[in-house]
N, C-alpha and C. Protein backbone atom coordinates (compact mmCIF):
# COMPACT_ATOMS: atom_id res chain seq x y z
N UNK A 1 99.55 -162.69 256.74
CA UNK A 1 100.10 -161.94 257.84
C UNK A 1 101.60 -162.20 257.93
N UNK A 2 102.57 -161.15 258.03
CA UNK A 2 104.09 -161.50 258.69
C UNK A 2 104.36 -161.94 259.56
N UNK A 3 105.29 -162.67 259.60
CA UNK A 3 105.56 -162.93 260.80
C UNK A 3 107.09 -161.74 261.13
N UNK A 4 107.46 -162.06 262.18
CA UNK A 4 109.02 -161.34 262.27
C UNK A 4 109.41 -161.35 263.89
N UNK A 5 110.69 -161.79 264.01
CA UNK A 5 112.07 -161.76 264.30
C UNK A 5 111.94 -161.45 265.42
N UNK A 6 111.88 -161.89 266.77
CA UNK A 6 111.81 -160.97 268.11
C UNK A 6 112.77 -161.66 268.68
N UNK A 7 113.98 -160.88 269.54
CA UNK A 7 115.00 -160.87 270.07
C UNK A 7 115.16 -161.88 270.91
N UNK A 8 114.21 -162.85 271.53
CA UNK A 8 113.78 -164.12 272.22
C UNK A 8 114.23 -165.03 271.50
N UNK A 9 114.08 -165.22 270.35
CA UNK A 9 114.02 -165.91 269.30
C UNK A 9 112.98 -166.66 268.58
N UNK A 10 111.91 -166.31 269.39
CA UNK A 10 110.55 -166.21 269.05
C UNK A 10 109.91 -165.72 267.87
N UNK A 11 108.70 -165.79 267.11
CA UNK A 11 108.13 -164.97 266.29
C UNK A 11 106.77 -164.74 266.49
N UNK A 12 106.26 -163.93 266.17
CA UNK A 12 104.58 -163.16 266.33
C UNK A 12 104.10 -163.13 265.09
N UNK A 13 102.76 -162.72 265.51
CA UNK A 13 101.68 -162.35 264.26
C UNK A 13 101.79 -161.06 264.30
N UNK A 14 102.51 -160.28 264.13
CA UNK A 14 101.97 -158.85 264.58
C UNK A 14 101.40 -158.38 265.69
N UNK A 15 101.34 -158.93 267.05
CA UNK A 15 101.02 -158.53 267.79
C UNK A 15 101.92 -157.13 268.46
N UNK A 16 100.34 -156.76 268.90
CA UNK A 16 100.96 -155.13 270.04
C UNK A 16 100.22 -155.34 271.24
N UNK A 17 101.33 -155.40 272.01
CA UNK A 17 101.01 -155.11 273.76
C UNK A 17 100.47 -153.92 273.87
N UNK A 18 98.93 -153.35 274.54
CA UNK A 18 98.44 -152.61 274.65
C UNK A 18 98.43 -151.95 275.74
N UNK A 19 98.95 -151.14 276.76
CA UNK A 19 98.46 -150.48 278.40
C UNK A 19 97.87 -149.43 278.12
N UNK A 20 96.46 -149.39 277.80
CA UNK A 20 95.64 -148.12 277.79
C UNK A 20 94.48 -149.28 278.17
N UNK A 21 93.92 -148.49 279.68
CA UNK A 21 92.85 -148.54 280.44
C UNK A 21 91.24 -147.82 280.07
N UNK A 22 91.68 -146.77 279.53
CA UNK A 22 90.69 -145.89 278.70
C UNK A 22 89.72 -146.63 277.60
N UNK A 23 88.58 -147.32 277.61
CA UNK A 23 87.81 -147.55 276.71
C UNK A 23 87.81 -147.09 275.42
N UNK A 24 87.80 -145.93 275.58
CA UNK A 24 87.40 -144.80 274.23
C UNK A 24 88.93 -145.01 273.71
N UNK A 25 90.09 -145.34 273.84
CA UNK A 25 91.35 -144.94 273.60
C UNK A 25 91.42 -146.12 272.78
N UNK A 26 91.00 -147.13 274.24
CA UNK A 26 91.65 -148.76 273.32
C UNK A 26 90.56 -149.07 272.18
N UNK A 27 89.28 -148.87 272.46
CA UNK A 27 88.70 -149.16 271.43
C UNK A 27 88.93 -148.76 269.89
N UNK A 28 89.70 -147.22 269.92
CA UNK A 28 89.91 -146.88 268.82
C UNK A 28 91.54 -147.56 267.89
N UNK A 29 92.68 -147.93 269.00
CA UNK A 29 93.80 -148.87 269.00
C UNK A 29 92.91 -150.01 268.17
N UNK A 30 92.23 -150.79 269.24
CA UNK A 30 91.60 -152.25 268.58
C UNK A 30 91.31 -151.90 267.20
N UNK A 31 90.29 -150.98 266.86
CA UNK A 31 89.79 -150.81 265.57
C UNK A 31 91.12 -150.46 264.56
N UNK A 32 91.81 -149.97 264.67
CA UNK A 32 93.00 -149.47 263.92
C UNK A 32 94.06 -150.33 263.45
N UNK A 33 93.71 -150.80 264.48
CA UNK A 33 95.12 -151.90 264.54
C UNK A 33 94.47 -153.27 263.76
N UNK A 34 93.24 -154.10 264.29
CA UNK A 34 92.67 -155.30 263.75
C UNK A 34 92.81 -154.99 262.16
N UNK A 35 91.87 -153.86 261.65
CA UNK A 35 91.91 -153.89 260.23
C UNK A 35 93.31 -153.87 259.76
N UNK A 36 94.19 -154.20 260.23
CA UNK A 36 95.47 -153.82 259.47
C UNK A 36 96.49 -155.06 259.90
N UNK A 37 95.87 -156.06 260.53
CA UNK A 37 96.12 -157.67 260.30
C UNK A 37 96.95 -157.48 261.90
N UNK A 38 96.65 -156.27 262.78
CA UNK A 38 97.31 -156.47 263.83
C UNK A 38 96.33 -157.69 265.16
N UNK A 39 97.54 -158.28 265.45
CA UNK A 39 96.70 -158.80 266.81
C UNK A 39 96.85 -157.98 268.53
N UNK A 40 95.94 -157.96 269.34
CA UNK A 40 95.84 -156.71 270.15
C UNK A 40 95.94 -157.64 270.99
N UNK A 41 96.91 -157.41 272.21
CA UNK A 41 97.03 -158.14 273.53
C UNK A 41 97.20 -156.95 274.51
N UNK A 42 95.50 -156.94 275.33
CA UNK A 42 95.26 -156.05 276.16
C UNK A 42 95.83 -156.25 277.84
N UNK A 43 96.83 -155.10 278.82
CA UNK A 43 97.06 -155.46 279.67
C UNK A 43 96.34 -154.73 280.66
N UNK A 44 95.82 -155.50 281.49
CA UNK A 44 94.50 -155.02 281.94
C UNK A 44 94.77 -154.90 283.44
N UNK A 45 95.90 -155.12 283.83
CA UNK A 45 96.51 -154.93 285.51
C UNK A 45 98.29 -153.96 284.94
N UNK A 46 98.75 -153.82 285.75
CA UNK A 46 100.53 -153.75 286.19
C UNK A 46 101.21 -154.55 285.42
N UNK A 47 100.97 -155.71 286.61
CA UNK A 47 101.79 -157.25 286.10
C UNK A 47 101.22 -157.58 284.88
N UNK A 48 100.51 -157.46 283.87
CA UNK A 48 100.41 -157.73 282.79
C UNK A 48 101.51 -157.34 281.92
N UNK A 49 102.22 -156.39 281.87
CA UNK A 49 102.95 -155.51 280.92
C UNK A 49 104.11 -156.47 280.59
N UNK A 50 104.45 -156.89 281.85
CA UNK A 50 105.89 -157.71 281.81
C UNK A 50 105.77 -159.20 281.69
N UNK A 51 104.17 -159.44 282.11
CA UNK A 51 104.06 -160.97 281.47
C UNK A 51 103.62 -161.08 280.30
N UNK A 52 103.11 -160.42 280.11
CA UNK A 52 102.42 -160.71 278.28
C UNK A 52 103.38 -160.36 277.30
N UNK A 53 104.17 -159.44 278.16
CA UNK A 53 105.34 -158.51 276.83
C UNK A 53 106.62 -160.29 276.25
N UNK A 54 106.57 -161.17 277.33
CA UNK A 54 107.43 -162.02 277.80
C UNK A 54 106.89 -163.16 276.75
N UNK A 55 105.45 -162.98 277.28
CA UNK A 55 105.09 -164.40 276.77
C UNK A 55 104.37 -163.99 275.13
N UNK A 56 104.08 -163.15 274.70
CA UNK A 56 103.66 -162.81 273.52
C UNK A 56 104.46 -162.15 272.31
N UNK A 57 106.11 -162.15 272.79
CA UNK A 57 106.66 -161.24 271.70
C UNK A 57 106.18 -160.48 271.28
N UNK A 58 105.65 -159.01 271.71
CA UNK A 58 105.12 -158.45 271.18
C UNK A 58 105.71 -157.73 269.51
N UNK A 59 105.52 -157.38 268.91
CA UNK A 59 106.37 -156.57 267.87
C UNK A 59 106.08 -154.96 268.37
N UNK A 60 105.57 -154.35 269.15
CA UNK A 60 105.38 -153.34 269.81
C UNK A 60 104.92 -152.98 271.26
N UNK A 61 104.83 -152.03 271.58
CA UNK A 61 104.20 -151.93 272.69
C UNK A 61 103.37 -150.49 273.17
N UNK A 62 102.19 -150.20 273.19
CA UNK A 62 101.45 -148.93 273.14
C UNK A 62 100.99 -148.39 274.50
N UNK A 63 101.42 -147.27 275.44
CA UNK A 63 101.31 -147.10 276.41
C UNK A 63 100.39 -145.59 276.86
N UNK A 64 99.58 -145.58 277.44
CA UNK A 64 99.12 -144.32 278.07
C UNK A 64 99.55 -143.67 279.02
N UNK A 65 100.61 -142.62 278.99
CA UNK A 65 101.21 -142.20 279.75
C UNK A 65 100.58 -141.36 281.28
N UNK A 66 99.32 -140.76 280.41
CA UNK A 66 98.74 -140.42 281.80
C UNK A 66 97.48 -141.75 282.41
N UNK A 67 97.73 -143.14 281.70
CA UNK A 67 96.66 -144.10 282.39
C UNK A 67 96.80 -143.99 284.03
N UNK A 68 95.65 -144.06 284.61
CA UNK A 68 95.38 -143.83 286.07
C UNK A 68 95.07 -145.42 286.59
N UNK A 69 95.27 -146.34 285.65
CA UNK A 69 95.19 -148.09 286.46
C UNK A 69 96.88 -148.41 286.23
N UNK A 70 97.41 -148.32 284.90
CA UNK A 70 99.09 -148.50 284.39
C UNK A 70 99.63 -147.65 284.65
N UNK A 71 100.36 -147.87 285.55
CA UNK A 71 102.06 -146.94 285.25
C UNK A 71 102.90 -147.09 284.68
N UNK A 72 102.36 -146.12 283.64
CA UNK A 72 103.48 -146.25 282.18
C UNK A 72 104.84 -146.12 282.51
N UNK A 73 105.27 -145.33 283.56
CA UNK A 73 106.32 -145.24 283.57
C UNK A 73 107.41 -146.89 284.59
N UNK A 74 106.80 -146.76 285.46
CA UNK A 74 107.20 -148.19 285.69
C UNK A 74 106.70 -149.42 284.79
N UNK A 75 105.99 -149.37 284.20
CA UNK A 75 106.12 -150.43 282.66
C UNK A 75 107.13 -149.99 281.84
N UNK A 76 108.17 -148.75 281.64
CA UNK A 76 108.65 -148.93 280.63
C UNK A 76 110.19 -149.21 281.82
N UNK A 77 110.17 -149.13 282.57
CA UNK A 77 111.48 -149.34 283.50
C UNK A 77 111.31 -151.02 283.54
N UNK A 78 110.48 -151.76 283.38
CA UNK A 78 110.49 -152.83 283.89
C UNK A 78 110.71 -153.57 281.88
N UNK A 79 110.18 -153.09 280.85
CA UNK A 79 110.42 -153.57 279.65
C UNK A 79 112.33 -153.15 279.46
N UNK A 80 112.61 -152.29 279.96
CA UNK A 80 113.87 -151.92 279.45
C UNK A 80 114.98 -152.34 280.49
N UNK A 81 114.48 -152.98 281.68
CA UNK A 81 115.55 -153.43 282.34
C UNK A 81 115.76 -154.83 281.88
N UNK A 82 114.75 -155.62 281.36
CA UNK A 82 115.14 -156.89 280.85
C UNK A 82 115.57 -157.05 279.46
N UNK A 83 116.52 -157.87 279.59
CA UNK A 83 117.43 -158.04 277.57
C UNK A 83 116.44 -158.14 276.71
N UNK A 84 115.25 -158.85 276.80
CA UNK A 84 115.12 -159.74 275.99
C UNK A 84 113.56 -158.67 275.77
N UNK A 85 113.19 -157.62 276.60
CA UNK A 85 112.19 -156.87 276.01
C UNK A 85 112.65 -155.63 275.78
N UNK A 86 113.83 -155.34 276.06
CA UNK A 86 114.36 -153.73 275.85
C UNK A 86 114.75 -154.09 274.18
N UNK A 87 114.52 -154.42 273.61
CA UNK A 87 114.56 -153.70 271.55
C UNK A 87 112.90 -153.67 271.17
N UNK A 88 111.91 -153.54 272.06
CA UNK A 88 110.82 -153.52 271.54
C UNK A 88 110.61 -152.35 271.66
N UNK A 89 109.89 -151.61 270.26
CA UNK A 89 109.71 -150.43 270.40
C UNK A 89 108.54 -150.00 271.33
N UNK A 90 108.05 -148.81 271.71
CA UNK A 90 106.93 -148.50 272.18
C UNK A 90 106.78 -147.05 271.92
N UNK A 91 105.48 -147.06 271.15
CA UNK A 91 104.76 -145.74 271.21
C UNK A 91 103.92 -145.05 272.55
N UNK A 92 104.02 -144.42 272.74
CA UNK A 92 103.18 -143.72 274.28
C UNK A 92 102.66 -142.38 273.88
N UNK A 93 101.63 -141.98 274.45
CA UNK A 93 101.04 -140.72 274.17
C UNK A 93 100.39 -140.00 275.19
N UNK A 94 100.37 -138.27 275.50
CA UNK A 94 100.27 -137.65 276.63
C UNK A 94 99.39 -136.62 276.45
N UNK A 95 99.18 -136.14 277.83
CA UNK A 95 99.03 -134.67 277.40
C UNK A 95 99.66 -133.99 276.58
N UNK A 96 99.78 -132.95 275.92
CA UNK A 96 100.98 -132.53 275.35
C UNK A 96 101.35 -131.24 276.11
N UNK A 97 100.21 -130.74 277.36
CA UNK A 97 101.17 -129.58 278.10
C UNK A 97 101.81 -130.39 279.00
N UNK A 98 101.98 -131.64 279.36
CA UNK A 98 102.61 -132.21 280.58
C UNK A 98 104.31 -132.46 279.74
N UNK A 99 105.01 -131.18 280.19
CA UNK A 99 106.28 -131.50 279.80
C UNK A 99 107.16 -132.17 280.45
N UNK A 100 106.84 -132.53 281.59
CA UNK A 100 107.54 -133.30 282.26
C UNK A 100 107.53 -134.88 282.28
N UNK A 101 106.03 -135.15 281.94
CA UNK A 101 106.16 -136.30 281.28
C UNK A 101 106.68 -136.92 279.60
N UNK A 102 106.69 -135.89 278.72
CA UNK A 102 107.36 -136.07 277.41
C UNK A 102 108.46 -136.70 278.08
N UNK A 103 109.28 -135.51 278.85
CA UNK A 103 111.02 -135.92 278.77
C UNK A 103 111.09 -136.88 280.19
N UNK A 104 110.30 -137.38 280.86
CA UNK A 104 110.29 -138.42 281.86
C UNK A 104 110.27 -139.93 280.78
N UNK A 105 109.58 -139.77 279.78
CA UNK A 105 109.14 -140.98 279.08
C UNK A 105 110.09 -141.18 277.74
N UNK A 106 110.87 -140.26 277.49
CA UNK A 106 111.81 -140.24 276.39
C UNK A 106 113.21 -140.66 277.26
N UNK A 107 113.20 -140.28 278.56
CA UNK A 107 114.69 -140.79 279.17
C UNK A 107 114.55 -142.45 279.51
N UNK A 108 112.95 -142.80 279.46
CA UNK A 108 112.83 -144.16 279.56
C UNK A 108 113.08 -145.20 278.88
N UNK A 109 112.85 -144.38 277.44
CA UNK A 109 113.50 -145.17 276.60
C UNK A 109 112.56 -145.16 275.70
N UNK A 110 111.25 -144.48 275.76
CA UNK A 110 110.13 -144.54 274.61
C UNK A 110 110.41 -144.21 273.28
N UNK A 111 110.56 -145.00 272.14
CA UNK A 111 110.97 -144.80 270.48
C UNK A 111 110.05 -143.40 270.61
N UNK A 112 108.84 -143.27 270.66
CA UNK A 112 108.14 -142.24 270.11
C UNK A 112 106.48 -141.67 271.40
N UNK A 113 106.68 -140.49 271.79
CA UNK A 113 105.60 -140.21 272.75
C UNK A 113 105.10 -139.07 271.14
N UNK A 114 103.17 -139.05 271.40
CA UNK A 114 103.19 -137.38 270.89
C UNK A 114 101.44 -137.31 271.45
N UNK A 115 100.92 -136.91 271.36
CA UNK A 115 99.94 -135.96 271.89
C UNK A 115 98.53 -136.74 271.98
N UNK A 116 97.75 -136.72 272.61
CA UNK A 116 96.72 -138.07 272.43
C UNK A 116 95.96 -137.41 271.54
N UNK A 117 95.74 -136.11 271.09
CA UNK A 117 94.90 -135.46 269.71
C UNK A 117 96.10 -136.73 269.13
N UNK A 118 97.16 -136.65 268.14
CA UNK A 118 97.57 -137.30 267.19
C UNK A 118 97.82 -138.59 267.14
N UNK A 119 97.92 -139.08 268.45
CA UNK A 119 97.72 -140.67 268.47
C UNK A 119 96.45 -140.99 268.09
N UNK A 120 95.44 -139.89 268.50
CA UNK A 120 94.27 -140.64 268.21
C UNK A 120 93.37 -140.59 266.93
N UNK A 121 94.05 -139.55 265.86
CA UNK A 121 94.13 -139.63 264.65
C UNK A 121 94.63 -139.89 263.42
N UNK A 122 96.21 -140.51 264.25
CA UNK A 122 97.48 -141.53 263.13
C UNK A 122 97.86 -142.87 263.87
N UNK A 123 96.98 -143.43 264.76
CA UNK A 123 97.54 -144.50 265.65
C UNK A 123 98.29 -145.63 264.48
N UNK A 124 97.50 -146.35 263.51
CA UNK A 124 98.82 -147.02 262.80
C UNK A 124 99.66 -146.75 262.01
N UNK A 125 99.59 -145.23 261.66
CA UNK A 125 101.40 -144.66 261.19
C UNK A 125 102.13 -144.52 262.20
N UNK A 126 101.52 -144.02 263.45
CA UNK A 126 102.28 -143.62 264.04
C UNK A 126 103.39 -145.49 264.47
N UNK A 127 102.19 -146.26 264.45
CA UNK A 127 102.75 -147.66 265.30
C UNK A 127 103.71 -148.16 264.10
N UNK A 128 103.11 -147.60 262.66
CA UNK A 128 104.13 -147.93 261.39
C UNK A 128 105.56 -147.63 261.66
N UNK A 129 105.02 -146.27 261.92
CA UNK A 129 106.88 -145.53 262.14
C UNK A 129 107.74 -146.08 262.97
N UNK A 130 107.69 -146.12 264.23
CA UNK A 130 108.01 -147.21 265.14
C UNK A 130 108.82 -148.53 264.29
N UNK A 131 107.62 -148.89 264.20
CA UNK A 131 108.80 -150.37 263.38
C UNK A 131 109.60 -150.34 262.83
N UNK A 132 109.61 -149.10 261.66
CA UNK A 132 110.43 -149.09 260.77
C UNK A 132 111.65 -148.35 261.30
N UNK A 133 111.49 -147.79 262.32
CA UNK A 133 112.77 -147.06 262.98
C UNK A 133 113.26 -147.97 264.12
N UNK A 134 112.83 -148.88 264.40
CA UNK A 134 112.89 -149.57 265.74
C UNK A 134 113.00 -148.92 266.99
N UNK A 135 113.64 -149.26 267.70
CA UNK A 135 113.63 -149.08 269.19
C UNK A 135 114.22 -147.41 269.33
N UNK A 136 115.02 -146.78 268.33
CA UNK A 136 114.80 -145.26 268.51
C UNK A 136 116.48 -145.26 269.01
């Protein structure tokens, strides 16, 4: 497994901070992600996002924009107001008729939002791409 470089000065296993509440969503994340040497750190309240993001270096961060327990959008105001979690990328994924959330979640600072059909059929290219582009 890699390790790599987080702006803390910390390093990870590959871990990804997860905020999807959705069973069917995360389960398919977990499965996607484990086979591919990722480690999955699930946030299962609010205050999770900003403590686990803190204490786990994440190397990513995966958000459900329409989750009805997370507010993605105040999780990504609260990752990008602090130094030391604003270069982590994060993928997020939506409706794709909710246009107001695309460009609500792209002024937030999200590397990459796209459609929960295609998140939920490229979740680790899509989390690939991300890395390799970083924070966007």
């Amino acid at each position: 497994m890699t390790t790599t470089f987080h702006p803390t000065g910390k390093t990870d296993q590959k871990t990804i901070l997860v905020g999807i509440t959705d069973i069917f969503f995360y389960t398919k994340v977990r499965d996607a992600l484990r086979s591919s040497g990722y480690q999955i750190e699930k946030a299962r309240a609010q205050e999770d996002i900003a403590a686990k993001a803190s204490t786990t270096c994440p190397t990513a961060v995966i958000l459900d924009m329409n989750d009805r327990t997370l507010n993605a959008y105040q999780a990504l105001e609260v990752l990008r107001a602090d130094f030391r979690l604003n270069p982590i990328p994060t993928l997020a994924f939506a409706n794709h008729e909710e246009v107001e959330t695309w460009t609500k979640a792209k002024a937030l600072g999200v590397s990459k939002i796209v459609s929960r059909n295609e998140f939920s059929a490229r979740t680790k290219e899509l989390l690939d791409e991300i890395l390799l582009n970083g924070k966007g």
